[in-house]
Protein backbone atom coordinates (compact mmCIF):
# COMPACT_ATOMS: atom_id res chain seq x y z
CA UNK A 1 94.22 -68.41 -80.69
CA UNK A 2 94.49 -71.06 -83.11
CA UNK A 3 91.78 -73.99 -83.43
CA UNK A 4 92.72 -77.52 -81.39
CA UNK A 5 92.58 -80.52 -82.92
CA UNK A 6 92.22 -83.09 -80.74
CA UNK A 7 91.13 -86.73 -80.25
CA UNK A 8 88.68 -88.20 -78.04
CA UNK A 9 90.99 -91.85 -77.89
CA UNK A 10 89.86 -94.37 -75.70
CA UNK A 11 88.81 -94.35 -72.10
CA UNK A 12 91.20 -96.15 -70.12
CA UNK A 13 93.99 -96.83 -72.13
CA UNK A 14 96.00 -97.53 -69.37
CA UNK A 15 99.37 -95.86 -69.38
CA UNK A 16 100.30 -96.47 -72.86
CA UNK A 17 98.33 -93.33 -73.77
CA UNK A 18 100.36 -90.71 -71.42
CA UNK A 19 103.42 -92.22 -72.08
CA UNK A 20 102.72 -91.77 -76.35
CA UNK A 21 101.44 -88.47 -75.41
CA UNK A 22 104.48 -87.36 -73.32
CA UNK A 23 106.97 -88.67 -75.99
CA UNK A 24 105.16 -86.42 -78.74
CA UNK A 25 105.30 -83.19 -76.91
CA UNK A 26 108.87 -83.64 -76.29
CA UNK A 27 109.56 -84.87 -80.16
CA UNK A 28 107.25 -81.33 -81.14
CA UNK A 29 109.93 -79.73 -79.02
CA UNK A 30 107.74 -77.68 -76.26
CA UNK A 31 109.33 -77.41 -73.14
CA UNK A 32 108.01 -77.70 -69.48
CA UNK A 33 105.18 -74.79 -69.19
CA UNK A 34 106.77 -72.24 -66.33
CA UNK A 35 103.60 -70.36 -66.59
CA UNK A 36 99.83 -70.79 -66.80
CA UNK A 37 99.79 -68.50 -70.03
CA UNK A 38 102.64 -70.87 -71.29
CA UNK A 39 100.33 -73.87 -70.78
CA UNK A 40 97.12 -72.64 -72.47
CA UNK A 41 99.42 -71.86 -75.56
CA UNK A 42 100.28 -75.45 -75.88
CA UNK A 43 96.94 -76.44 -74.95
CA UNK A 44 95.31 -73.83 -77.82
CA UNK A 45 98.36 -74.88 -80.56
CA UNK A 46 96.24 -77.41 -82.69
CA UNK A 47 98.92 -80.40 -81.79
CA UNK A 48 98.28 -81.78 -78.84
CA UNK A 49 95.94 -84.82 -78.91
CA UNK A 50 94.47 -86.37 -75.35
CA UNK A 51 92.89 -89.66 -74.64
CA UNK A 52 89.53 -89.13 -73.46
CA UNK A 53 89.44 -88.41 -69.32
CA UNK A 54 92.73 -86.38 -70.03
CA UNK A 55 90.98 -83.77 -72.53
CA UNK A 56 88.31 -83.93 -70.10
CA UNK A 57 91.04 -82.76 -67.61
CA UNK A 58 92.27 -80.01 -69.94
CA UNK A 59 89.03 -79.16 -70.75
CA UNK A 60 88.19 -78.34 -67.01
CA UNK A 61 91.70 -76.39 -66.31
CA UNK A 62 91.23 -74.20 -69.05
CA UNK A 63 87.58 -73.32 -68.36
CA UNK A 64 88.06 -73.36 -64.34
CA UNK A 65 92.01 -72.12 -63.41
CA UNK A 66 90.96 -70.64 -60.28
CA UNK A 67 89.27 -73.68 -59.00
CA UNK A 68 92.73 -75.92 -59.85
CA UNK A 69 94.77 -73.05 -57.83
CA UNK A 70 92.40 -72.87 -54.62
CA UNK A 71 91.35 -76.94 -54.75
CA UNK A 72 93.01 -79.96 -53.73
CA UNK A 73 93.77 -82.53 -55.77
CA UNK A 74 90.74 -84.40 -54.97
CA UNK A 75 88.14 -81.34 -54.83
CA UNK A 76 89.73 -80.83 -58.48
CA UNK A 77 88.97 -84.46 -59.43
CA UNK A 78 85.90 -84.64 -58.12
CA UNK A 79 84.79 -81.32 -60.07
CA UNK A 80 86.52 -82.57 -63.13
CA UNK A 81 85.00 -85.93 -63.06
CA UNK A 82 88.25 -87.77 -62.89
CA UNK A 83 90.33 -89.73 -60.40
CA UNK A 84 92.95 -87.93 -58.39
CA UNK A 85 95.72 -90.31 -60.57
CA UNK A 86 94.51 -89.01 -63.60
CA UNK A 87 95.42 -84.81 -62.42
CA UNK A 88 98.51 -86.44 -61.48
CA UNK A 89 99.22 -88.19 -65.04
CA UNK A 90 98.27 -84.78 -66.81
CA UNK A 91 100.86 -82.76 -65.00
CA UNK A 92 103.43 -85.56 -65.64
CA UNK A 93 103.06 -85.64 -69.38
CA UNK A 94 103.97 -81.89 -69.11
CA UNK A 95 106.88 -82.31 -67.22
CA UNK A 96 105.88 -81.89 -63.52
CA UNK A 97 106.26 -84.95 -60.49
CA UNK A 98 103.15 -84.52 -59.46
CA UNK A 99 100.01 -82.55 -59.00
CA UNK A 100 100.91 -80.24 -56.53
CA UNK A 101 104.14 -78.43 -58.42
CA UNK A 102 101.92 -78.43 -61.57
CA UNK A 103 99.23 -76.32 -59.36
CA UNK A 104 101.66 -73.96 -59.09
CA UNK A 105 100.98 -72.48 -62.38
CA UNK A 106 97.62 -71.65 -61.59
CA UNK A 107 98.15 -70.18 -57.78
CA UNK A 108 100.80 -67.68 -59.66
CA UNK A 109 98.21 -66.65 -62.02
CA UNK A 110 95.46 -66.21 -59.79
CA UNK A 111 98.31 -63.90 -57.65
CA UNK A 112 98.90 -61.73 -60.61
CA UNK A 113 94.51 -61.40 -61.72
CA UNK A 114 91.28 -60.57 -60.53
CA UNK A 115 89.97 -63.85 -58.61
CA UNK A 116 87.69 -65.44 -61.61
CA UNK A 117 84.58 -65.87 -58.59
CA UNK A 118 85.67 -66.18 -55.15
CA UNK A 119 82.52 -68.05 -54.69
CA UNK A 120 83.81 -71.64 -56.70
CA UNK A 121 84.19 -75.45 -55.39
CA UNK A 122 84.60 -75.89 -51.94
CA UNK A 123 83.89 -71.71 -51.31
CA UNK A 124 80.38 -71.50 -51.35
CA UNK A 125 78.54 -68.46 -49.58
CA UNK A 126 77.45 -68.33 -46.23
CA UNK A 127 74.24 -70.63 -45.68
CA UNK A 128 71.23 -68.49 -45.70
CA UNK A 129 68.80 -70.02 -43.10
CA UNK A 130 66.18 -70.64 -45.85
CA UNK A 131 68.02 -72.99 -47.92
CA UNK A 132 66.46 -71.62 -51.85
CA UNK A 133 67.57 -68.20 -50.51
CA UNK A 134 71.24 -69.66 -50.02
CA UNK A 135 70.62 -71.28 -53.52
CA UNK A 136 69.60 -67.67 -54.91
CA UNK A 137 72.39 -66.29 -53.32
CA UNK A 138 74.69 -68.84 -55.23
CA UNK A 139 73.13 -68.91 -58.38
CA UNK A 140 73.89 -64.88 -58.34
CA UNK A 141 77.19 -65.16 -57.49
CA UNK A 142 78.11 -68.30 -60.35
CA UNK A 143 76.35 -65.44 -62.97
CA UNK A 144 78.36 -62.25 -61.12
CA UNK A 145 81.76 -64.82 -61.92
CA UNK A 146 80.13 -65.27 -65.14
CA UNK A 147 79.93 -61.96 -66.04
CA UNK A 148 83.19 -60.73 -64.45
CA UNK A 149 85.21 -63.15 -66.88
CA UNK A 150 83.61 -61.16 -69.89
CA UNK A 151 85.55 -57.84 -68.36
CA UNK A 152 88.87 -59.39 -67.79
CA UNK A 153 89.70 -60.68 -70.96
CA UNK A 154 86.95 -60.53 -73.43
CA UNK A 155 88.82 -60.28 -77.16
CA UNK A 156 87.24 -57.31 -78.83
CA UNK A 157 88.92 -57.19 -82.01
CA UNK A 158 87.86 -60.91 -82.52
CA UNK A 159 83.67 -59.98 -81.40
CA UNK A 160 84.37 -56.92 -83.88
CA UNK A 161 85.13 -59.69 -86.65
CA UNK A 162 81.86 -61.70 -85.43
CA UNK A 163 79.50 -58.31 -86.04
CA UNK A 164 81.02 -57.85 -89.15
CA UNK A 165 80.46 -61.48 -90.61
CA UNK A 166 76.93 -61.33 -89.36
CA UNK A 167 75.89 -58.27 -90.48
CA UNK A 168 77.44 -58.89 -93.76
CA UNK A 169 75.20 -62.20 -94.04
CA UNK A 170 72.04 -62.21 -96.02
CA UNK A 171 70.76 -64.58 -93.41
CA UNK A 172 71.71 -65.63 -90.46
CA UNK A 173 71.11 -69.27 -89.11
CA UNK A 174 71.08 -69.16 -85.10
CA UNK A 175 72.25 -72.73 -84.14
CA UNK A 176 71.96 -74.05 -80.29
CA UNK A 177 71.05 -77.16 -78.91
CA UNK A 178 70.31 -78.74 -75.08
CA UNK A 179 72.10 -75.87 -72.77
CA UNK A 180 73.01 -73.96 -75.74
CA UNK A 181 69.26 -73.10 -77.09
CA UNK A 182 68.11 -70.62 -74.46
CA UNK A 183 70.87 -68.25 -75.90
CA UNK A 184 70.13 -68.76 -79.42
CA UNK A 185 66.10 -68.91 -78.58
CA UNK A 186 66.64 -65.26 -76.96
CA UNK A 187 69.09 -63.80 -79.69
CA UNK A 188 67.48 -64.80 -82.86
CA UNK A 189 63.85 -63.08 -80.95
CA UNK A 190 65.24 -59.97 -80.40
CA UNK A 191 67.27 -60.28 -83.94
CA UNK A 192 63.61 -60.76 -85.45
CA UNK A 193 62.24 -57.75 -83.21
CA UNK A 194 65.46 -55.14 -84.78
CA UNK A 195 64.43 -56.33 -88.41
CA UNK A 196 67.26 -58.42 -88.85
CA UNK A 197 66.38 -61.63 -90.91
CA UNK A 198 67.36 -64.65 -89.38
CA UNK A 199 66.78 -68.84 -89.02
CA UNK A 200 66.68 -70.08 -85.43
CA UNK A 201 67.51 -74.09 -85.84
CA UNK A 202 65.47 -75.74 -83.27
CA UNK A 203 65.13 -78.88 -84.79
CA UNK A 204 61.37 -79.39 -84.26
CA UNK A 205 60.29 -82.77 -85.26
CA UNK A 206 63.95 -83.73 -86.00
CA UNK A 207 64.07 -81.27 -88.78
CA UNK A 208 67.45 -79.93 -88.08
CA UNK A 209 69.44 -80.62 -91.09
CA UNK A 210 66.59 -79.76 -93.14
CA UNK A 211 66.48 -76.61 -91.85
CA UNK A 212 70.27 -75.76 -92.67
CA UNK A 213 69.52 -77.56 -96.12
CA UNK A 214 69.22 -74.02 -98.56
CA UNK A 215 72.50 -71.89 -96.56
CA UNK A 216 74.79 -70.88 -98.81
CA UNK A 217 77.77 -68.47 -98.95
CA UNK A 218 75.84 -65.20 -98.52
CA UNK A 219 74.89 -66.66 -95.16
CA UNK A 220 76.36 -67.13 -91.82
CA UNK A 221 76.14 -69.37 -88.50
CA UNK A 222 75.99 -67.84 -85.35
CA UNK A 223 76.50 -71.38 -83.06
CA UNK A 224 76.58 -71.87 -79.20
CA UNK A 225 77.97 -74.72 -77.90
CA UNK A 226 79.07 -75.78 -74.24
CA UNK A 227 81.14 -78.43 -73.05
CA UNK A 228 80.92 -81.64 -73.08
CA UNK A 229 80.13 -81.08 -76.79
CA UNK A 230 77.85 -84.01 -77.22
CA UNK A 231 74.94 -82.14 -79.33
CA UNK A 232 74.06 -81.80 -82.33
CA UNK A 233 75.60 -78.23 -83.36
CA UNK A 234 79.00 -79.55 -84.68
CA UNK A 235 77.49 -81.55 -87.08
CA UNK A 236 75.07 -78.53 -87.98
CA UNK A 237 77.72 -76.47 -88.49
CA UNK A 238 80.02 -78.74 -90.64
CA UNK A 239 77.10 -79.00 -92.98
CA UNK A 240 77.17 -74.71 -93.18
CA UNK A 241 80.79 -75.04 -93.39
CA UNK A 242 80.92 -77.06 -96.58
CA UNK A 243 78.67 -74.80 -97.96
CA UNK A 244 80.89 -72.34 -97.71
CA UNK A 245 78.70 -69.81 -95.07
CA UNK A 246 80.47 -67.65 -92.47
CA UNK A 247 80.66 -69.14 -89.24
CA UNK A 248 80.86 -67.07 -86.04
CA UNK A 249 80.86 -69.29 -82.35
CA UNK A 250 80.40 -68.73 -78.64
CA UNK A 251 81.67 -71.43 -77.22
CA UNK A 252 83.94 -72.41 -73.89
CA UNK A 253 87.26 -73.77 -74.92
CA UNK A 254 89.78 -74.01 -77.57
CA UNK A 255 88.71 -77.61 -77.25
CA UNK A 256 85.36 -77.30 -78.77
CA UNK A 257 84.65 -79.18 -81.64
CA UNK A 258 83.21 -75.64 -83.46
CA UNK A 259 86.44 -74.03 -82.90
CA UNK A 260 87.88 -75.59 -86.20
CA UNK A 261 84.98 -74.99 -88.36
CA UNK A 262 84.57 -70.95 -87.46
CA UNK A 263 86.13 -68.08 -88.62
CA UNK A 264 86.05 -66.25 -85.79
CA UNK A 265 84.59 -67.45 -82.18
CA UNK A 266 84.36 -66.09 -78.33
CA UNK A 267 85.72 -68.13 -75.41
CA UNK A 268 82.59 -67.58 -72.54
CA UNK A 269 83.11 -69.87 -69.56
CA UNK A 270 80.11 -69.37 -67.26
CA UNK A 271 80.13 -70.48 -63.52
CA UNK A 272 78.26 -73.43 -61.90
CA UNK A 273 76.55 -73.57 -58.33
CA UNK A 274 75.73 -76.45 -57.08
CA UNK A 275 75.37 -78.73 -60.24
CA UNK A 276 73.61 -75.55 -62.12
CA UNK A 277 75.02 -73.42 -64.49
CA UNK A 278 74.73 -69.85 -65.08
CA UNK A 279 73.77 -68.38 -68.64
CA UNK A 280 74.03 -64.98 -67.29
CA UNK A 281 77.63 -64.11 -69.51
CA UNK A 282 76.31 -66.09 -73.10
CA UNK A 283 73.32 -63.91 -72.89
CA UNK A 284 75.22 -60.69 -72.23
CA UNK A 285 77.55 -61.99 -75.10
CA UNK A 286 74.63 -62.93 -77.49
CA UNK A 287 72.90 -59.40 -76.57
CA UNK A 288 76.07 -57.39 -77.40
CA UNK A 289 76.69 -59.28 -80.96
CA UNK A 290 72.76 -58.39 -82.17
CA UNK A 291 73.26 -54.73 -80.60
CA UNK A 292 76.75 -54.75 -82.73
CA UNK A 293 74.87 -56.09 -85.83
CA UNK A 294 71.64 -53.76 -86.13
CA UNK A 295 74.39 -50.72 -85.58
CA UNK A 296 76.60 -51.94 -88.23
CA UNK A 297 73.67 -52.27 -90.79
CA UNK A 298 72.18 -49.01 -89.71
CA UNK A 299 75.88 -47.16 -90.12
């Protein structure tokens, strides 16, 4: 899967922006997606360049497919953050009327697979008569999702590739921020308890970038970063990246800004309840890549 590079633009940019952005795909030559796999391989190709509130749309179809085949158009709005007209603009730049044939993508592909969390938008578990039990009982369900994503299509050649840069590296930088830092708080701990030498950023005192300032090519990044990508970790990284370290990512999109900048990275998409997010999959994830590192050292 291929880094994207794409563009922010301009919130409301009226209809100018989907009408440029309709005209390029059709000058690149792609052709109306007839599946969901044929859509995330436009979406992942590196050429396709949103305005604002429609990468924010792509960003939440790629991470969330089930919810856009079970949702209408306005539960899939509201969960993307959008207005219904702006679903309906996305599917029309790729060729579809409207919303509703362009859902049809994602209700074939949750046909053919393993329901990605049968507990998502509008599908929330049975109330529990105490209400924090019913919130217990959702916030293990978002982290089962979580976790069963990891099974379905978790790219093991590519985590192989992550182990290998890491335990190659004479140090390794652990780089996190907001949601992110739990992960890479927990990781580089139990890297430090196996023996394995390692820099957790946690920019104490706004001490960041000084903290990155002495990696070098023997080194590598291990970064976390979650959607909506508005920390400080890209910047972080690009600084490791000139410098010519390895770069390994977890991250939850082909949109993310790190995507670019690593050599190798895992998609983890974990599943919300109620406005809160599970960490349950990262920390599997994170868990698995130390594990993967202290045996490839020891071999």
């Amino acid at each position: 899967m291929s880094g994207a590079r794409t563009s922010s633009g301009r919130a409301g940019a009226g209809e100018s922006a989907p009408r440029r952005q309709s005209r390029s795909l059709v000058a690149l030559g792609y052709t109306k997606p007839q599946t969901y796999e044929e859509l995330r391989a436009v979406l992942s190709s590196g050429t396709v360049h949103f305005p604002k509130r429609l990468r924010q749309v792509a960003i939440f179809l790629w991470q969330h497919p089930s919810d856009v085949a079970l949702g209408t158009i306005a539960q899939v709005a509201d969960q993307a953050g959008v207005q219904p007209s702006t679903l309906v603009r996305f599917a029309q730049i790729f060729g579809y009327a409207g919303f509703s044939d362009f859902q049809t993508l994602f209700k074939d592909h949750m046909k053919g697979s393993w329901p990605e969390g049968r507990q998502q938008g509008g599908q929330e578990p049975a109330k529990e008569p105490n209400a924090n039990l019913h919130f217990l009982a959702g916030m293990v369900g978002a982290s089962q999702a979580s976790l069963s994503r990891i099974g379905s299509g978790f790219d093991t050649d590519r985590f192989e590739t992550m182990v290998d840069l890491l335990a190659g590296a004479e140090l390794i930088y652990v780089i996190g921020s907001k949601r992110a830092f739990p992960v890479t708080t927990y990781v580089s701990l139990t890297l430090s308890q196996q023996g394995v030498r390692n820099v957790l950023v946690d920019n104490v005192g706004s001490t960041a970038f000084d903290q990155v300032g002495c990696i070098s090519q023997r080194d590598a990044v291990l970064a976390v970063s979650f959607s909506p990508y508005n920390s400080i970790t890209p910047d972080l990284v690009a600084v490791a990246h000139e410098r010519g370290a390895h770069i390994v990512t977890i991250t939850d999109s082909t949109f993310s800004p790190l995507v670019k900048l690593s050599d190798a990275w895992l998609e983890v998409v974990e599943q919300d309840f109620a406005g809160f997010r599970s960490l349950a999959a990262s920390l599997a994830v994170g868990m698995a890549l130390v594990h993967g590192v202290v045996a490839r050292r020891a071999g």
